[in-house]
N, C-alpha and C. Protein backbone atom coordinates (compact mmCIF):
# COMPACT_ATOMS: atom_id res chain seq x y z
N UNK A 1 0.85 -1.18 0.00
CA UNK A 1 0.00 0.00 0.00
C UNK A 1 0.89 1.24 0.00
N UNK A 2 0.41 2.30 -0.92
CA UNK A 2 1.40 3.56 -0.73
C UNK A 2 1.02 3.94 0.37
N UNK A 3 2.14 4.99 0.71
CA UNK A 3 2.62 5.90 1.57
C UNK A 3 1.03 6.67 1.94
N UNK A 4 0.27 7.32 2.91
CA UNK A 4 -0.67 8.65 3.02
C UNK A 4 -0.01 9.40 3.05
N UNK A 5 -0.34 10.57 2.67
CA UNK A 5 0.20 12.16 3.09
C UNK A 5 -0.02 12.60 4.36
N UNK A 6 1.47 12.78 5.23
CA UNK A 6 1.66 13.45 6.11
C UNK A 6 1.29 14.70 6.34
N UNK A 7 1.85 15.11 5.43
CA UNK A 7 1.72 16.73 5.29
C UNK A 7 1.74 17.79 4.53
N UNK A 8 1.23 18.57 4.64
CA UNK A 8 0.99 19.50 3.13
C UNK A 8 1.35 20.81 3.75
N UNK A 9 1.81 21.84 2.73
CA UNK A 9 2.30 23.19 3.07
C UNK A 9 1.73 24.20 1.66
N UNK A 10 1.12 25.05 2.56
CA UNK A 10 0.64 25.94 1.54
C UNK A 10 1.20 27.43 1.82
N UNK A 11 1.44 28.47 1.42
CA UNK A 11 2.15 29.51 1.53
C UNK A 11 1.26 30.66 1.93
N UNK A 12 1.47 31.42 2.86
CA UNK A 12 0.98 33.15 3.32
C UNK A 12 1.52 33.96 3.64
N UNK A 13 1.55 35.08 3.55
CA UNK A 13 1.99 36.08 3.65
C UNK A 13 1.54 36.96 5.33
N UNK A 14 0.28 36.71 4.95
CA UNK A 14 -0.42 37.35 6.11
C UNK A 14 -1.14 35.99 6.77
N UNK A 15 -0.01 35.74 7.91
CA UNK A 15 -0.33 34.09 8.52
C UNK A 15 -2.04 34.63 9.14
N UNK A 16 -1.90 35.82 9.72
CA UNK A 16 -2.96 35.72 10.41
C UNK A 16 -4.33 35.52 9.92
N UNK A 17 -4.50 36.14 8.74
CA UNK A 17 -5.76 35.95 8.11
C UNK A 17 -6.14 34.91 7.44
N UNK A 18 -5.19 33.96 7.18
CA UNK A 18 -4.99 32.77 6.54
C UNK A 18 -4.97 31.36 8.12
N UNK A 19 -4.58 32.07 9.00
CA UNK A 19 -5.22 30.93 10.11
C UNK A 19 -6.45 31.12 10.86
N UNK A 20 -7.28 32.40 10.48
CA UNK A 20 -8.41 32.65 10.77
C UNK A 20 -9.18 32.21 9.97
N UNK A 21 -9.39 31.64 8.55
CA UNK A 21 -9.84 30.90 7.61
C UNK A 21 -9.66 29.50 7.66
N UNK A 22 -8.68 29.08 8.01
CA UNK A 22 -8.61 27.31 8.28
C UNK A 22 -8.68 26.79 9.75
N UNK A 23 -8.83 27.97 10.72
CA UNK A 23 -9.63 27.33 12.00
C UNK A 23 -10.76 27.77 11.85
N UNK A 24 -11.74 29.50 11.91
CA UNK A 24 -12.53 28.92 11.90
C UNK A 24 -13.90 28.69 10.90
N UNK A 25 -13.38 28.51 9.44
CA UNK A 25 -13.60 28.24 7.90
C UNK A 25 -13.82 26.96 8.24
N UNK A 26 -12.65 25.99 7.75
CA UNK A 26 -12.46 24.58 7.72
C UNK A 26 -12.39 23.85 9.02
N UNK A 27 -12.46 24.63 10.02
CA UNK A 27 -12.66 24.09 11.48
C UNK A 27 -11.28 23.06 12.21
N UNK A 28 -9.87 23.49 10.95
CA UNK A 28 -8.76 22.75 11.79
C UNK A 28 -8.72 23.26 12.98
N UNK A 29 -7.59 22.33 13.68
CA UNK A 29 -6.89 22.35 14.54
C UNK A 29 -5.69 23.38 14.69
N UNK A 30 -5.41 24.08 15.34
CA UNK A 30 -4.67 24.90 15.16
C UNK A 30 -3.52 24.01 16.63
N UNK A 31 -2.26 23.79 16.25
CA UNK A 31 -1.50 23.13 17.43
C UNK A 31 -0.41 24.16 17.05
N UNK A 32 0.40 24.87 16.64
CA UNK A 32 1.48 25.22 16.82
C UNK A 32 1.62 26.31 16.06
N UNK A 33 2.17 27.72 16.38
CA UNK A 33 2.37 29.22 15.69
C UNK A 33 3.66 29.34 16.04
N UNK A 34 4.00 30.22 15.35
CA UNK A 34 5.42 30.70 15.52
C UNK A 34 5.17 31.99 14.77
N UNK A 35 5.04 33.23 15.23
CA UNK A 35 4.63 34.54 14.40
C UNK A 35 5.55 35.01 13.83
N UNK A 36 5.14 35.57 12.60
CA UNK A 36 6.33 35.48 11.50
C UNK A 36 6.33 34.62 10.82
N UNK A 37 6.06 33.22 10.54
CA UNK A 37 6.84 32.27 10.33
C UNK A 37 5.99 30.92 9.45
N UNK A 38 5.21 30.61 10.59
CA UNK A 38 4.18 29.70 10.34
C UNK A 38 3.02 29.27 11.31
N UNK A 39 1.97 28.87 10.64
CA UNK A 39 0.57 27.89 11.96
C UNK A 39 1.10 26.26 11.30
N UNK A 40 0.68 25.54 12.52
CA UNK A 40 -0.02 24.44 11.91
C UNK A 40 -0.85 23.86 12.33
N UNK A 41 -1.45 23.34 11.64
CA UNK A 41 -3.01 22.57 11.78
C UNK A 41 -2.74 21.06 11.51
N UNK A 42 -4.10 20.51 12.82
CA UNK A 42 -4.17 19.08 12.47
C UNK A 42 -5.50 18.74 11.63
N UNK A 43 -5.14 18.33 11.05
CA UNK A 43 -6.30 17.49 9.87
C UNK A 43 -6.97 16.35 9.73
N UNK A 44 -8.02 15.48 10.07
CA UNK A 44 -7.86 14.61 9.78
C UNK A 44 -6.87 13.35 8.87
N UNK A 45 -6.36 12.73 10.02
CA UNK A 45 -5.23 11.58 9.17
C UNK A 45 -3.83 12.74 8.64
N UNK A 46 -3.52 13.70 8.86
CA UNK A 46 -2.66 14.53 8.66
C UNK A 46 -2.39 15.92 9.05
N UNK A 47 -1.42 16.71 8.70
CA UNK A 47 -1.59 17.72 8.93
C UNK A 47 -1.15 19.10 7.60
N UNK A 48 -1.93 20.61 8.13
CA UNK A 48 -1.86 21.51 7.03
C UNK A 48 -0.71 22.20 7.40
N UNK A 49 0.25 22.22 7.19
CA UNK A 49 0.97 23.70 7.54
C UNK A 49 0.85 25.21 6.60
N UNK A 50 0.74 25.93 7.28
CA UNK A 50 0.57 27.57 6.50
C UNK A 50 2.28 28.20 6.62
N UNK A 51 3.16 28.50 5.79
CA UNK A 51 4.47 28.85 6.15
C UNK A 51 4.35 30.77 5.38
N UNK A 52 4.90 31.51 6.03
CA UNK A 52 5.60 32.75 5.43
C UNK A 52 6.19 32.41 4.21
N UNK A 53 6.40 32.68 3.29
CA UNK A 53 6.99 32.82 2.29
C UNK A 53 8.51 33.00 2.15
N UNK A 54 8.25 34.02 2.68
CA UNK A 54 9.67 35.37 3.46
C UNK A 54 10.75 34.69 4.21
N UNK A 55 10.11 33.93 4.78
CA UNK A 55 10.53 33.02 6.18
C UNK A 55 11.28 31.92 5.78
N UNK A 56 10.58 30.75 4.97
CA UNK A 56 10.94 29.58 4.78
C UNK A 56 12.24 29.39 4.19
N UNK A 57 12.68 30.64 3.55
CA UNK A 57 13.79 30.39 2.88
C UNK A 57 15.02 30.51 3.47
N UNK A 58 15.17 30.72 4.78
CA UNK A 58 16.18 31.04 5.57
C UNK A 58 16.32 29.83 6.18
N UNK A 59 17.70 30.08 6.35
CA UNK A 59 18.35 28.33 6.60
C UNK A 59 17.76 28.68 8.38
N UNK A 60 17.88 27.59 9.07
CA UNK A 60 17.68 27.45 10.20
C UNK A 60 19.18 28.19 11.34
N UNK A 61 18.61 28.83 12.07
CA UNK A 61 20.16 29.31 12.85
C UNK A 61 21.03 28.02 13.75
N UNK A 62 22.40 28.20 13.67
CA UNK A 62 22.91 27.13 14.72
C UNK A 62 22.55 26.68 15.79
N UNK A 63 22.10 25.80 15.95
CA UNK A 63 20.96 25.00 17.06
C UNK A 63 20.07 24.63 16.70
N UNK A 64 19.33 24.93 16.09
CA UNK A 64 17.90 24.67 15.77
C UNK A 64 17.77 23.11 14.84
N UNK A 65 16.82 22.72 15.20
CA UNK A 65 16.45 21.76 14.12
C UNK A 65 16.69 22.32 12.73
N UNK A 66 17.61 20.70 12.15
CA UNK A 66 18.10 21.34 11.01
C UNK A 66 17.52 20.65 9.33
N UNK A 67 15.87 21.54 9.43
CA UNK A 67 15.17 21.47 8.44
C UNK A 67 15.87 22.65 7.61
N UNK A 68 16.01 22.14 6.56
CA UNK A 68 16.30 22.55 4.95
C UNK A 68 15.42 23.74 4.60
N UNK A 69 15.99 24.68 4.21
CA UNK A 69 14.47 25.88 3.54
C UNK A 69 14.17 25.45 2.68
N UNK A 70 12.94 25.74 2.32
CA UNK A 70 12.25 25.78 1.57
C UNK A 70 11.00 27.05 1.21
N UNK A 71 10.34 26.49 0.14
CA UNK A 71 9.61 27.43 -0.01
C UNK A 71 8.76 27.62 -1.41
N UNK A 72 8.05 28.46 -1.89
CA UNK A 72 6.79 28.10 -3.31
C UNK A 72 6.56 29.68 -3.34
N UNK A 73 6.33 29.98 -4.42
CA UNK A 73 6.02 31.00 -5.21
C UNK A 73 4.56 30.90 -5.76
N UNK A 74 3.34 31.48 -5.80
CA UNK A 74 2.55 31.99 -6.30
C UNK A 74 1.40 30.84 -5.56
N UNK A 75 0.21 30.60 -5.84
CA UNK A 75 -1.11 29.98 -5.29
C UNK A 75 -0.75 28.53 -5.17
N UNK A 76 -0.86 27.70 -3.80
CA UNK A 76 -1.17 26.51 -3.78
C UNK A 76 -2.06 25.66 -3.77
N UNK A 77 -2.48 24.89 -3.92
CA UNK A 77 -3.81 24.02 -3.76
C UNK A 77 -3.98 23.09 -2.72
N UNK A 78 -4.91 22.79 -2.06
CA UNK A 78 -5.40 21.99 -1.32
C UNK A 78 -6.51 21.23 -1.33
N UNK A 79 -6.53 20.00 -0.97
CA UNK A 79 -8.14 19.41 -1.43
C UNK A 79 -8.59 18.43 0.21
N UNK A 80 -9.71 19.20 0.73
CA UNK A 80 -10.22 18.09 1.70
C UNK A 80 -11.22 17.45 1.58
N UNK A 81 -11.18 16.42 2.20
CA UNK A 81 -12.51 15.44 2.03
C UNK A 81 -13.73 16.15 1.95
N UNK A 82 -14.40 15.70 1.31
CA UNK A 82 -15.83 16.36 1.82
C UNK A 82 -16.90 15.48 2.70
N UNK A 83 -16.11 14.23 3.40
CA UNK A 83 -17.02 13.61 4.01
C UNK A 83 -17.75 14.16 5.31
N UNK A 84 -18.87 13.46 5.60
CA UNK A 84 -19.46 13.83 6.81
C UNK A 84 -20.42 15.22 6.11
N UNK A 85 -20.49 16.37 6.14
CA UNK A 85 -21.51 17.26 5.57
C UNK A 85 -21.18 17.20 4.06
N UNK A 86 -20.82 16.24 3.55
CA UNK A 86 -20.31 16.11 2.12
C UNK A 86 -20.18 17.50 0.99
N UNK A 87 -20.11 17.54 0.34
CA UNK A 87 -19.81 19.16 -0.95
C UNK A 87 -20.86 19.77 -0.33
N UNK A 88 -22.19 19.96 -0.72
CA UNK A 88 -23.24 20.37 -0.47
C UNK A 88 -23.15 21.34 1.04
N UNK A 89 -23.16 20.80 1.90
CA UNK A 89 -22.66 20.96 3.41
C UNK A 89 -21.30 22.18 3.56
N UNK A 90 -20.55 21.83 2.80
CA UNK A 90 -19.17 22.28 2.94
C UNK A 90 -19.48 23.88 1.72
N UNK A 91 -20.43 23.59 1.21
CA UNK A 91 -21.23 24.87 0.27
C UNK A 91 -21.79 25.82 0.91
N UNK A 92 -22.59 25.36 1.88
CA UNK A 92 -23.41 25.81 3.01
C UNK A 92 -22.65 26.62 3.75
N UNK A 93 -21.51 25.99 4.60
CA UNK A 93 -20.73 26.47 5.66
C UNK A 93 -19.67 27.69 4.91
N UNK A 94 -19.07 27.67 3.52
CA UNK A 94 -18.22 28.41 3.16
C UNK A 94 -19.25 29.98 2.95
N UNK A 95 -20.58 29.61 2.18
CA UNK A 95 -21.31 31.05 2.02
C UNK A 95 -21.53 31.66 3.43
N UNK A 96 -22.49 30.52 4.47
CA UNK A 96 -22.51 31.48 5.62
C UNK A 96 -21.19 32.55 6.23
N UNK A 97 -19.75 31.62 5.83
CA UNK A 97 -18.82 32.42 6.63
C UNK A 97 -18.30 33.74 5.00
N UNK A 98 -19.06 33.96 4.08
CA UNK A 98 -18.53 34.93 3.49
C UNK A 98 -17.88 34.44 2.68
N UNK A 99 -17.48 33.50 2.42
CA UNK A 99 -16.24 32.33 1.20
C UNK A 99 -17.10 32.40 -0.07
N UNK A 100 -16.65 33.04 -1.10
CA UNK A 100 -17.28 32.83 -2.31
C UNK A 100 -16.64 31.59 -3.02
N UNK A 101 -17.74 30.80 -3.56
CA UNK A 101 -17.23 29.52 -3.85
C UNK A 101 -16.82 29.93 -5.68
N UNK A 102 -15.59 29.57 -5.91
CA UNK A 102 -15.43 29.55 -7.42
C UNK A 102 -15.49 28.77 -8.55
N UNK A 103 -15.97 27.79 -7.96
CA UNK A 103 -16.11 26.37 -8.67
C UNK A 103 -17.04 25.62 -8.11
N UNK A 104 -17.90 24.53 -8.90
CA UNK A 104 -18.43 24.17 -8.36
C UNK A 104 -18.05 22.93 -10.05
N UNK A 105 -17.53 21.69 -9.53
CA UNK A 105 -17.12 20.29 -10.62
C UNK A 105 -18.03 19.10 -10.53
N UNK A 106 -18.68 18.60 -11.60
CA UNK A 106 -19.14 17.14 -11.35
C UNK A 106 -18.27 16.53 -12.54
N UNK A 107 -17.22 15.68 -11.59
CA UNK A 107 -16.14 14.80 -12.34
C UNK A 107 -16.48 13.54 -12.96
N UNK A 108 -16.25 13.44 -14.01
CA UNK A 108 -16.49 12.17 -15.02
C UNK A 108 -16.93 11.06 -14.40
N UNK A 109 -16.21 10.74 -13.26
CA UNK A 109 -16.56 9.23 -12.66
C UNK A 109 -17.85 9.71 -11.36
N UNK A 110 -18.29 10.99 -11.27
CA UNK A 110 -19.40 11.24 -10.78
C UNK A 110 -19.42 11.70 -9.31
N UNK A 111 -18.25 12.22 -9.11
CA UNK A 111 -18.11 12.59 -8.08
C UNK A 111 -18.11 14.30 -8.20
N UNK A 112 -18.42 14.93 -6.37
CA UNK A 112 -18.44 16.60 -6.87
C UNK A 112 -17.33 17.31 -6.08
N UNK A 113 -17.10 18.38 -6.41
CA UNK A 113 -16.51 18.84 -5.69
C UNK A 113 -16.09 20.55 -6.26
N UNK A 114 -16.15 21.48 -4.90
CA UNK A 114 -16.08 22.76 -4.72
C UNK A 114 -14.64 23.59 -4.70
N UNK A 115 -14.49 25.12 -4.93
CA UNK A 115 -13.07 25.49 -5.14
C UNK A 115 -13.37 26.44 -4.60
N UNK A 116 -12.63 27.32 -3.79
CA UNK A 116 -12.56 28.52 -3.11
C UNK A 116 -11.40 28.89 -2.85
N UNK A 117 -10.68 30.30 -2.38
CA UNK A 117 -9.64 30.65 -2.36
C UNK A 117 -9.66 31.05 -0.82
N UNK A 118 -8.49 31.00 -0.40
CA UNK A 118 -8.09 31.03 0.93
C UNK A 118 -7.12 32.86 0.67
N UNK A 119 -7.21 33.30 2.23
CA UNK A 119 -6.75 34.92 2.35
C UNK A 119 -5.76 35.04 1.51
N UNK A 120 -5.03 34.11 1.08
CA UNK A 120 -3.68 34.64 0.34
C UNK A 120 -3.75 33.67 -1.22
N UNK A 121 -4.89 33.72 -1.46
CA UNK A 121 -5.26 32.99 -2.76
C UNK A 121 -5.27 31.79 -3.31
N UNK A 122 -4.41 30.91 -2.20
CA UNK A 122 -4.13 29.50 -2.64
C UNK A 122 -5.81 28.84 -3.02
N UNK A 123 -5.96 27.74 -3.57
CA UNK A 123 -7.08 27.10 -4.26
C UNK A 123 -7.08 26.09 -3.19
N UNK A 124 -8.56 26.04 -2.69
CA UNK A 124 -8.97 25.19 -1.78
C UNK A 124 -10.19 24.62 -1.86
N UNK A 125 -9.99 23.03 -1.85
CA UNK A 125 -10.90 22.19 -2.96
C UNK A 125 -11.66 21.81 -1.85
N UNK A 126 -13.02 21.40 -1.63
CA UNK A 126 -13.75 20.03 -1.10
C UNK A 126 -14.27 19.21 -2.13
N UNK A 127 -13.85 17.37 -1.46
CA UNK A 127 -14.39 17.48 -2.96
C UNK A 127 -14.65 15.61 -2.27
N UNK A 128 -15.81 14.69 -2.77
CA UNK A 128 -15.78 13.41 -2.28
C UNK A 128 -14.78 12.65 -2.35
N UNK A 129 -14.63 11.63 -1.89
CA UNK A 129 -13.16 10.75 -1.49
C UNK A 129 -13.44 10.17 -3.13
N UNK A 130 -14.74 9.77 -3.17
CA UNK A 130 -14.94 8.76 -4.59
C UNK A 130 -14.30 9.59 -5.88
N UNK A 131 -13.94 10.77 -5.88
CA UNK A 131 -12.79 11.33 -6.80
C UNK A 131 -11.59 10.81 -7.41
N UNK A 132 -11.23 10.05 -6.21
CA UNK A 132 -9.74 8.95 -6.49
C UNK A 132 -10.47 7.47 -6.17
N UNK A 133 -11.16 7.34 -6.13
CA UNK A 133 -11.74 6.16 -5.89
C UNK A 133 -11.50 5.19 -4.47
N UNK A 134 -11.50 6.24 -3.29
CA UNK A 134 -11.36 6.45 -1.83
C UNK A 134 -13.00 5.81 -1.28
């Protein structure tokens, strides 16, 4: 069986408005900030990280855990399940909070799924597991 995804990293500028949208938008978990820098969130079966841009590319100082910079240029994507209030649900919850939805897909093998943009533009999907055939 392959590998699941651990973890995903999407890029902001303005962490704050971008972790006020995926706690309380998408209703993560918010476990760990570092201002300036990065949030991260727990996800079902994984986790989201939100990183600075600005930030990531700087090597780590002597001492520190010695993660590699990194870093991404322009809109990322993300896709979460839509189980439990399935697309429909997850339609519902994005208009009440003000989220204009930009997409709305019914994929060949018949599954649906929604697109919206997060504070710093990245593309953020809900969309059924039966997409990949989950």
């Amino acid at each position: 069986m392959p590998p699941s995804v651990l973890e995903t990293c999407l890029y902001a500028e303005d962490l704050d408005a971008a972790e006020a949208f995926y706690r309380d938008v998408v209703g993560l978990e918010l476990i760990l900030s570092e201002p300036g820098r990065h949030r991260f969130f727990r996800a079902s079966g994984g986790m989201v990280f939100l990183f600075d841009p600005r930030a990531t590319p700087i090597p780590p100082p002597e001492g520190a855990l010695p993660v590699p910079p990194h870093g991404a240029h322009g809109h990322g994507h993300v896709c979460f399940s839509a189980e439990g209030p399935g697309v429909e649900g997850w339609a519902a919850r994005l208009e009440q909070c003000g989220v204009e939805i930009e997409s709305r897909v019914a994929w060949p093998n018949g599954a649906l799924s929604i697109y919206c943009r997060d504070p710093a533009g990245n593309s953020v999907e809900f969309a059924e597991p039966r997409l990949w055939g989950l």
